[in-house]
N, C-alpha and C. Protein backbone atom coordinates (compact mmCIF):
# COMPACT_ATOMS: atom_id res chain seq x y z
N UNK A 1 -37.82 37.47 -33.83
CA UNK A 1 -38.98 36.72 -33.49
C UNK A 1 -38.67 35.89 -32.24
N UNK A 2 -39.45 35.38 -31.84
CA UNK A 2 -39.32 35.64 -29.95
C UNK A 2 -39.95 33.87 -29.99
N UNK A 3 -39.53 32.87 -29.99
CA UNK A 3 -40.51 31.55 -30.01
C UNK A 3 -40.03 31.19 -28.32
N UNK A 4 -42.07 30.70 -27.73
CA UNK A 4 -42.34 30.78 -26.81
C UNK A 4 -42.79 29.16 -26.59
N UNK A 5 -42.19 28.15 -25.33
CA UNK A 5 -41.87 26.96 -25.46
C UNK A 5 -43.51 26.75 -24.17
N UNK A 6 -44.45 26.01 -24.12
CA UNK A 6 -45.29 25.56 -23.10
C UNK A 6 -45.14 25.50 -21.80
N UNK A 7 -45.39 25.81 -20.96
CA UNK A 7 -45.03 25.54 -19.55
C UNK A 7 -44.77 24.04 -19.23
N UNK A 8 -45.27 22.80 -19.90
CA UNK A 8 -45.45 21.60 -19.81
C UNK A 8 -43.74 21.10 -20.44
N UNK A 9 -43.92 22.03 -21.26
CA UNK A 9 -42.39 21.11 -21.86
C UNK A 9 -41.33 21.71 -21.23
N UNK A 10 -41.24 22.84 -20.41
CA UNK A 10 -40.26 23.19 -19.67
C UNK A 10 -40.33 22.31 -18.90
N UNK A 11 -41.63 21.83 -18.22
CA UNK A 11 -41.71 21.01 -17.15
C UNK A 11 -40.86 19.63 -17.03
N UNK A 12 -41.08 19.63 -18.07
CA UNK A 12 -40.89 17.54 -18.49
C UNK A 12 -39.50 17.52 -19.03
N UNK A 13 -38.59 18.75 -19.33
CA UNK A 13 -37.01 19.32 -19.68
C UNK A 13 -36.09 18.50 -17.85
N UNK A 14 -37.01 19.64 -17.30
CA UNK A 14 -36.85 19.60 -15.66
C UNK A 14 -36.18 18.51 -15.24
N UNK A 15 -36.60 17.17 -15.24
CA UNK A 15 -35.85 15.97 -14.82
C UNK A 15 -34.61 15.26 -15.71
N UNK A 16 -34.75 15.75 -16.64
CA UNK A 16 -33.36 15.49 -17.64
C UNK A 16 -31.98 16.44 -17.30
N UNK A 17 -32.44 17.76 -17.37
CA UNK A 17 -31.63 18.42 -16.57
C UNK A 17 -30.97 17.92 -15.33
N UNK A 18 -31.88 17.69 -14.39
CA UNK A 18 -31.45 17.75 -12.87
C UNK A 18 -30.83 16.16 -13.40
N UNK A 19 -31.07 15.85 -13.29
CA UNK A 19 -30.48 14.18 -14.06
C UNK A 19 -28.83 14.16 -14.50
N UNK A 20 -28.68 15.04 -15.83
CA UNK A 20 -27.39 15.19 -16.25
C UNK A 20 -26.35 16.45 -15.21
N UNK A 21 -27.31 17.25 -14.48
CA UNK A 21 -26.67 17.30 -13.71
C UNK A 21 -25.74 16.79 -12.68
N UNK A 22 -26.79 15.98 -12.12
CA UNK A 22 -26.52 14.96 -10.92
C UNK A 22 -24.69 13.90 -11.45
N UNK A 23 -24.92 13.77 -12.66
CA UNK A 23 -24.20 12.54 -12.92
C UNK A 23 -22.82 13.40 -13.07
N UNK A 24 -23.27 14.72 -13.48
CA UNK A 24 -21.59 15.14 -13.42
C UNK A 24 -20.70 15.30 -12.25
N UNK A 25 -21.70 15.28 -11.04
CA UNK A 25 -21.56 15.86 -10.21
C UNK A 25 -21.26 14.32 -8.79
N UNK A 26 -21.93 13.28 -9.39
CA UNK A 26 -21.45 11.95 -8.99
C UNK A 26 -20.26 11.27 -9.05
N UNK A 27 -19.60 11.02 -7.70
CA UNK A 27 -18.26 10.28 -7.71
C UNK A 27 -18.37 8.94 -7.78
N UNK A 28 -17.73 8.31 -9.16
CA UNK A 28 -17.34 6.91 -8.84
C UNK A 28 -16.46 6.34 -8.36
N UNK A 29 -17.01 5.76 -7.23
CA UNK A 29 -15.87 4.88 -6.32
C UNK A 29 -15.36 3.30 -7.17
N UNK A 30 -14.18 3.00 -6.97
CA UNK A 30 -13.33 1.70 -7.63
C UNK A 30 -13.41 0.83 -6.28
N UNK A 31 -13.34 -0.12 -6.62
CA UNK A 31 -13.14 -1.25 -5.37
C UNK A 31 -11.52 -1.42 -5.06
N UNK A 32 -10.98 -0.57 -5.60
CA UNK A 32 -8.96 -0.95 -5.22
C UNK A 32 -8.89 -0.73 -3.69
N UNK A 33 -8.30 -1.97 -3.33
CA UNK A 33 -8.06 -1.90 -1.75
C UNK A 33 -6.49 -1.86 -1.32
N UNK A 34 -6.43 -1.50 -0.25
CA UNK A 34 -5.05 -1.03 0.12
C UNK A 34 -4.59 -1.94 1.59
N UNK A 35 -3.44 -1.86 1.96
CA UNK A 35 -2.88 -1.95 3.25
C UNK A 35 -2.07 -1.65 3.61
N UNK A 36 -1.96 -0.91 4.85
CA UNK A 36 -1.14 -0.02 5.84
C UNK A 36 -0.18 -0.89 5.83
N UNK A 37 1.10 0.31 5.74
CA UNK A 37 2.45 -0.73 6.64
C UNK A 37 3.56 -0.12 5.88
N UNK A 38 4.75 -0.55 5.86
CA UNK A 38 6.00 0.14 5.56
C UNK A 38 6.88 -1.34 4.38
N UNK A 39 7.40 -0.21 3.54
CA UNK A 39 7.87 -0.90 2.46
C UNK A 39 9.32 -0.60 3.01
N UNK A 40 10.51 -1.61 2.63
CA UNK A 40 12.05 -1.63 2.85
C UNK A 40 12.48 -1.92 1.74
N UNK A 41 13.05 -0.91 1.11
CA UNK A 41 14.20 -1.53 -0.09
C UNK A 41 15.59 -1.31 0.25
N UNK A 42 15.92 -2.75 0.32
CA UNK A 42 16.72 -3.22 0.34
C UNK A 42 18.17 -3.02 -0.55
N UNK A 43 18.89 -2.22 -1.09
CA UNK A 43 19.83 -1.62 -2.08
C UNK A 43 21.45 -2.54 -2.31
N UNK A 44 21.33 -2.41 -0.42
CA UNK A 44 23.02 -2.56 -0.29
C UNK A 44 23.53 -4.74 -0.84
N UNK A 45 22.48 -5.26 -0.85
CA UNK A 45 22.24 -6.55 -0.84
C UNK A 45 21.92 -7.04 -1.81
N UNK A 46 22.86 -8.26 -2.47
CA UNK A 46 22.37 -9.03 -3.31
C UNK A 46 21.06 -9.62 -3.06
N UNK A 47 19.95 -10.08 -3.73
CA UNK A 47 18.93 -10.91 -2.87
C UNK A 47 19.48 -12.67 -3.16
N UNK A 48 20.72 -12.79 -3.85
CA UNK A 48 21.10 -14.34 -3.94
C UNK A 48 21.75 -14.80 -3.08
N UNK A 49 22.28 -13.63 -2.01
CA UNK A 49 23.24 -13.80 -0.15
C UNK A 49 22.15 -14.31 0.55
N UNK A 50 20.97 -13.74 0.43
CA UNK A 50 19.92 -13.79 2.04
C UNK A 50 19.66 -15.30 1.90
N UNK A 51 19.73 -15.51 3.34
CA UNK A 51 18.43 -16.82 3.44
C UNK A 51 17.44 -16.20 4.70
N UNK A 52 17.11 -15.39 5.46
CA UNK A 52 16.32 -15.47 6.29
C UNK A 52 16.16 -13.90 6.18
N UNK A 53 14.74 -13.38 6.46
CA UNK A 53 14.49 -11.93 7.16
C UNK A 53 13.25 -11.90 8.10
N UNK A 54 13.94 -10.98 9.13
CA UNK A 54 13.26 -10.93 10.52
C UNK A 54 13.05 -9.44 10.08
N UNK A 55 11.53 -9.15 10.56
CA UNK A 55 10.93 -7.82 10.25
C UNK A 55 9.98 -7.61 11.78
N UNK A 56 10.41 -6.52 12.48
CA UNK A 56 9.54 -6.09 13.53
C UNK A 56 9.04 -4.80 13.08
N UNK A 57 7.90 -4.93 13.68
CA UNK A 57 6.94 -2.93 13.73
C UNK A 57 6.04 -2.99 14.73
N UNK A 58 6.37 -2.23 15.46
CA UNK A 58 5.09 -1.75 16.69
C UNK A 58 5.63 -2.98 17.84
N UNK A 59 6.81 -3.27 17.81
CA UNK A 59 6.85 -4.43 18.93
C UNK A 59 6.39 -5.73 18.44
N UNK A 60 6.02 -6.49 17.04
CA UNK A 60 5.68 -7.70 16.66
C UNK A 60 6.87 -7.94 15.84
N UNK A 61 6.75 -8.95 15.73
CA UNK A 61 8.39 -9.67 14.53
C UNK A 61 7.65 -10.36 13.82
N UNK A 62 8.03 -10.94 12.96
CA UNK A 62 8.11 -12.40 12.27
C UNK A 62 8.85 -12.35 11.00
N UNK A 63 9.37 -14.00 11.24
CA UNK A 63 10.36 -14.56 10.37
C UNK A 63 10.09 -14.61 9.09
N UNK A 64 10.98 -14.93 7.72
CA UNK A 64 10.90 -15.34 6.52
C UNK A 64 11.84 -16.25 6.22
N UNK A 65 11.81 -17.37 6.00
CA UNK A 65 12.87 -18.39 4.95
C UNK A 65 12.55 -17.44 3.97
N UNK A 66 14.08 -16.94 3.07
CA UNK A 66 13.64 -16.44 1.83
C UNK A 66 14.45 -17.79 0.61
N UNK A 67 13.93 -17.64 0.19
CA UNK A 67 14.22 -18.81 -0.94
C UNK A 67 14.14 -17.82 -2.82
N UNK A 68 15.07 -17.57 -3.02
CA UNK A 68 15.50 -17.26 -4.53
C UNK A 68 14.58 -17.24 -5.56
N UNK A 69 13.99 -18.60 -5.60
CA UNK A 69 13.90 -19.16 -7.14
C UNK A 69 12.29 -19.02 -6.74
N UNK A 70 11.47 -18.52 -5.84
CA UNK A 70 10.46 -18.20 -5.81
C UNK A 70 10.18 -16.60 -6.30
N UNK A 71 10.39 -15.74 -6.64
CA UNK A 71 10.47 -14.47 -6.53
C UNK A 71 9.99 -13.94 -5.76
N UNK A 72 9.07 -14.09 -5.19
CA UNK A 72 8.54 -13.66 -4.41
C UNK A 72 7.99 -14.74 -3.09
N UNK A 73 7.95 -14.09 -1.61
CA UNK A 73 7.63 -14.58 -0.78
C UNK A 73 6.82 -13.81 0.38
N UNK A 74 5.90 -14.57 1.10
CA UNK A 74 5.19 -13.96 2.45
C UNK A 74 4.89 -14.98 3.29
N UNK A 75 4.40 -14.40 4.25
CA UNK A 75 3.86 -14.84 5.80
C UNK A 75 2.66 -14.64 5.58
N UNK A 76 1.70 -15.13 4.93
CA UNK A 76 0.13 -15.23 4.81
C UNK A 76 -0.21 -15.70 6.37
N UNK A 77 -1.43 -14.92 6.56
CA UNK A 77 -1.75 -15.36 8.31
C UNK A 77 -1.22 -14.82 9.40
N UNK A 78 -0.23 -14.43 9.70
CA UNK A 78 0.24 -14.08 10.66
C UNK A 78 -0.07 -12.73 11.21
N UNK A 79 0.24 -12.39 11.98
CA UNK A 79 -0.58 -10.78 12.84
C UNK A 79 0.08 -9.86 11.96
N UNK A 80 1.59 -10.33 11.98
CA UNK A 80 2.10 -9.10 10.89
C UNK A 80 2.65 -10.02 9.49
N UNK A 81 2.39 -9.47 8.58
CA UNK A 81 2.65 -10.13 7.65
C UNK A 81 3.91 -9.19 6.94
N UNK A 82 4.39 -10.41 6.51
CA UNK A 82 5.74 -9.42 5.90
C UNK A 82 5.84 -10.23 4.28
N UNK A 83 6.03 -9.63 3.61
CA UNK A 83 6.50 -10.46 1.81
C UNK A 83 7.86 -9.47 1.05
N UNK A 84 8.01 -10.25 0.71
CA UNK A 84 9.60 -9.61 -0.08
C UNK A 84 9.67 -10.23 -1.49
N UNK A 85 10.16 -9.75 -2.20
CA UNK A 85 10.07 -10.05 -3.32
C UNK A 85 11.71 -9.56 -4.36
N UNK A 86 12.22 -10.16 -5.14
CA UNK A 86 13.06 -9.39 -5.94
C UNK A 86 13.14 -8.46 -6.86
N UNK A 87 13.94 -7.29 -6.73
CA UNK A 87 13.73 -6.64 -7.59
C UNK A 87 14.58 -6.99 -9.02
N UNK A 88 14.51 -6.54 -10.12
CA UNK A 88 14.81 -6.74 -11.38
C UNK A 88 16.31 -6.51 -11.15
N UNK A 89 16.90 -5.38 -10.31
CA UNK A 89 17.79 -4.95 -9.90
C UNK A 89 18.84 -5.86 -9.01
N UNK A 90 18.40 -7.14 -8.73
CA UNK A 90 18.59 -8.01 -7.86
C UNK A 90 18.68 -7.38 -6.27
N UNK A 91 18.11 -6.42 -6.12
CA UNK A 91 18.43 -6.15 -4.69
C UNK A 91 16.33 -6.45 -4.08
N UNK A 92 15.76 -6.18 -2.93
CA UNK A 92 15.04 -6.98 -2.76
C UNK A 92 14.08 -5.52 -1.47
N UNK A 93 12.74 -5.68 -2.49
CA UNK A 93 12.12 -4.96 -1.93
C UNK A 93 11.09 -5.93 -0.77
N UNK A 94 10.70 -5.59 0.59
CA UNK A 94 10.43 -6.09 1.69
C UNK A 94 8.75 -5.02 2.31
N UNK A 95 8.11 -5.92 2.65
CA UNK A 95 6.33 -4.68 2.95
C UNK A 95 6.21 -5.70 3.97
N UNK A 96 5.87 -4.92 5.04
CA UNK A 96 5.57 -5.45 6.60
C UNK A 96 4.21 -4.84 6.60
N UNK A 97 3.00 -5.39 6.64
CA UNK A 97 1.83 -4.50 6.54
C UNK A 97 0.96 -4.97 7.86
N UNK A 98 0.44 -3.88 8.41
CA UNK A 98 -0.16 -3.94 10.26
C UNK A 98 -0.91 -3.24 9.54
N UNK A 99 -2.51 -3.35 10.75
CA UNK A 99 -3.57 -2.91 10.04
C UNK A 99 -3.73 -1.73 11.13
N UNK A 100 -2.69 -1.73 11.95
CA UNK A 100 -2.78 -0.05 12.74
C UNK A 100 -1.38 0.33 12.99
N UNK A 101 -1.03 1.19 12.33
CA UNK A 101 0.01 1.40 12.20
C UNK A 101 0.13 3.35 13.20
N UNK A 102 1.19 3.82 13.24
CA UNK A 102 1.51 5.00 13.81
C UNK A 102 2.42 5.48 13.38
N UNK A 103 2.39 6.85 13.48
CA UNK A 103 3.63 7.74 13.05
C UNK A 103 4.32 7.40 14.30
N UNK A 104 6.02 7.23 14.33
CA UNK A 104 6.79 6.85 15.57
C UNK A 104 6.74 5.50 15.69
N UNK A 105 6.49 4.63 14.88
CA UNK A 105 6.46 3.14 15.06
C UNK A 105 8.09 2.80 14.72
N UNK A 106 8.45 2.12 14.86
CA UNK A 106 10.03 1.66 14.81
C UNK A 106 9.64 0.34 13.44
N UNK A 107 10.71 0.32 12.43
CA UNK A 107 10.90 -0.92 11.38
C UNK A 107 12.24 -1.71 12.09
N UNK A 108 12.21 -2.22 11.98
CA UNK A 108 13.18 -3.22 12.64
C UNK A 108 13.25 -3.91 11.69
N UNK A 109 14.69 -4.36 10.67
CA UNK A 109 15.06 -5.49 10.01
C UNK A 109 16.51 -5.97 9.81
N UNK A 110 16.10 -7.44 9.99
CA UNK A 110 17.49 -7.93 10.13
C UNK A 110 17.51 -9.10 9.31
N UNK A 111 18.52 -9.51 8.15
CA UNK A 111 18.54 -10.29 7.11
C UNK A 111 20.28 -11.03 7.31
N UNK A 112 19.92 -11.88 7.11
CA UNK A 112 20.74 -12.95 7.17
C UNK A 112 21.27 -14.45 6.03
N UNK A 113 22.56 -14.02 6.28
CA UNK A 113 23.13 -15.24 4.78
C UNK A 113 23.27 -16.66 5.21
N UNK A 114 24.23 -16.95 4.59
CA UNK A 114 24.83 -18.25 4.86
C UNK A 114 24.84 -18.41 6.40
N UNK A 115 26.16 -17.48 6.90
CA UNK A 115 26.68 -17.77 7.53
C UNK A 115 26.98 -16.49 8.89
N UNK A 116 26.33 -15.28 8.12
CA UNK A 116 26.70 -13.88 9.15
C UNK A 116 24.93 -13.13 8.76
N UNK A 117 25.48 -12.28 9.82
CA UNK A 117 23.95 -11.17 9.52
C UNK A 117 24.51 -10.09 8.60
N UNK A 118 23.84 -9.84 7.10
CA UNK A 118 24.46 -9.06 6.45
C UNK A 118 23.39 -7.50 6.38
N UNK A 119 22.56 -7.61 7.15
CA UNK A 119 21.84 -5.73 7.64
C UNK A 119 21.30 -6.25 8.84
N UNK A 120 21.27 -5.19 9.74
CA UNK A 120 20.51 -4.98 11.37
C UNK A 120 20.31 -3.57 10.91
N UNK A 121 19.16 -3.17 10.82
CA UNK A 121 18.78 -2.02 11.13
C UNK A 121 17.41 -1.11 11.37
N UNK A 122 17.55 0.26 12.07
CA UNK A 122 15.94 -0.07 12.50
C UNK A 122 15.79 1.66 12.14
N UNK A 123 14.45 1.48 11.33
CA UNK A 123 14.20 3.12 11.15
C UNK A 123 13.25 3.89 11.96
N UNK A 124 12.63 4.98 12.44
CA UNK A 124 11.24 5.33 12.73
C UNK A 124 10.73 5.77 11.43
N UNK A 125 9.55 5.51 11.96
CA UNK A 125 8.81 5.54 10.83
C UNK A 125 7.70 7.07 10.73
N UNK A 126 7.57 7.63 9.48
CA UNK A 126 6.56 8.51 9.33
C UNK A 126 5.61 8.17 7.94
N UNK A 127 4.64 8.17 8.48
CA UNK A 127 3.46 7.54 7.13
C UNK A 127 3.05 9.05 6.40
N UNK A 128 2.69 8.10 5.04
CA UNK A 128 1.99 8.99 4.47
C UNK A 128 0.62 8.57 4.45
N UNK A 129 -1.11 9.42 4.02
CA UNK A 129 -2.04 8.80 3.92
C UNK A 129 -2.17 8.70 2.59
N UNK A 130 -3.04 7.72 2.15
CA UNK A 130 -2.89 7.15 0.66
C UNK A 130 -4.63 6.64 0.40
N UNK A 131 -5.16 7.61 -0.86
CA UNK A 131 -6.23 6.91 -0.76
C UNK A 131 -6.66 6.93 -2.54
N UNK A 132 -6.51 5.48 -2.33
CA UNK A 132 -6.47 4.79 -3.73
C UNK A 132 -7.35 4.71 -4.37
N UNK A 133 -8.78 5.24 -4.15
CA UNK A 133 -9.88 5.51 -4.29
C UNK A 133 -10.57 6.88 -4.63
N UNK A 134 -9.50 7.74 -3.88
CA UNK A 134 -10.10 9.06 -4.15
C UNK A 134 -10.37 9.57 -2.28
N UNK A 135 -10.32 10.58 -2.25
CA UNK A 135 -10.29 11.29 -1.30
C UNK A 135 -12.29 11.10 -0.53
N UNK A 136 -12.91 10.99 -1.22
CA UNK A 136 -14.15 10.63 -0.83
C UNK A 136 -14.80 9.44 -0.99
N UNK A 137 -13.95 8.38 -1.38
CA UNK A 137 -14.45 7.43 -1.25
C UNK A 137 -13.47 6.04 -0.55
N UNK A 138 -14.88 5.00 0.02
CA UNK A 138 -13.78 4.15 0.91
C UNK A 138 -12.42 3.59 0.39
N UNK A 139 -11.25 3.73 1.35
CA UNK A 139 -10.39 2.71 1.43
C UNK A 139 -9.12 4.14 1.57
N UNK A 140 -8.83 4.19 2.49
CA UNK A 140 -7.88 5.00 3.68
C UNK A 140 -6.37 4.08 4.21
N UNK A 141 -5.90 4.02 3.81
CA UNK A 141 -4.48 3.67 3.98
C UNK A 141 -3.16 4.58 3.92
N UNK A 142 -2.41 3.79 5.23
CA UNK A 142 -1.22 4.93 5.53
C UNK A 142 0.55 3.95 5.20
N UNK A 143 1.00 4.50 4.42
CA UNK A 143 2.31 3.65 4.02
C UNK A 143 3.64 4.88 4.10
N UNK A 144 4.43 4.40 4.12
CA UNK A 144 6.01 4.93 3.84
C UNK A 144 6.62 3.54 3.33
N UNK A 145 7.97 4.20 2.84
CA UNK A 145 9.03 3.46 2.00
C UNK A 145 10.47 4.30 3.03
N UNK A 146 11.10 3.17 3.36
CA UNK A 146 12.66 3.01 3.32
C UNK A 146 13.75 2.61 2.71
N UNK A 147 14.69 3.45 2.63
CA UNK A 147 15.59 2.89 1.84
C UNK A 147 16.91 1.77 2.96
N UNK A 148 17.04 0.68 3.03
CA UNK A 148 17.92 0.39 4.06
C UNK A 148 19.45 -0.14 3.10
């Protein structure tokens, strides 16, 4: 037996359909935001030796008093901002973040104790792109990690 549905109620089906379609087919974007720039971990170094780190990229520097018993520290404001923080490991991960960054940019870092400079060293850099959002939706950021 063959049951035959109104033309009207196919009709009025019509927007429920296209509806649950639509939604499968809709990307939700997250508001997680990102920033460009290069991470340094730090291995060879106690983080209880340092008192100071100088971080250049792209030709900009800037300084850090690092201080211990904060765990963490940054340069809020500045053109380049740099923060470091300790790892659990006691050695001390370092993010220099520029909001234009390049493949071929140079890291430049140099950390300092008491009394001597205990790393000088400078990597080039190659980014990866990173999008924390999803590939179609905003927020496009390019990072790498060093090991120094």
């Amino acid at each position: 037996m063959r049951v035959s549905y109104p033309r009207a109620a196919s009709w009025a089906l019509l927007p429920l359909v296209l509806c649950l379609f639509q939604a499968c087919l809709a990307q939700e974007c997250t508001e997680i935001g990102c920033h460009s720039g290069a991470t340094a971990a730090v291995r060879s170094i106690s983080s209880a030796d340092i008192r100071t780190i100088r971080a250049c990229l792209g030709g900009d520097c800037v300084d850090l008093a690092w201080t211990r018993s904060a765990g963490c520290t940054s340069t809020n404001g500045e053109s380049l901002n740099l923060s470091a923080c300790a790892a659990e490991d006691d050695s001390l991960n370092s993010m220099v973040l520029d909001r234009d960054v390049h493949d071929g940019d140079v890291l430049g870092v140099q950390i300092e104790g008491e009394n001597a400079v205990l790393l000088d060293d400078e990597r080039t850099l190659q980014y990866q792109d990173t999008y924390p959002n999803g590939k179609d939706c905003p927020g496009h950021c390019r990072t790498t990690t060093v090991e120094l």
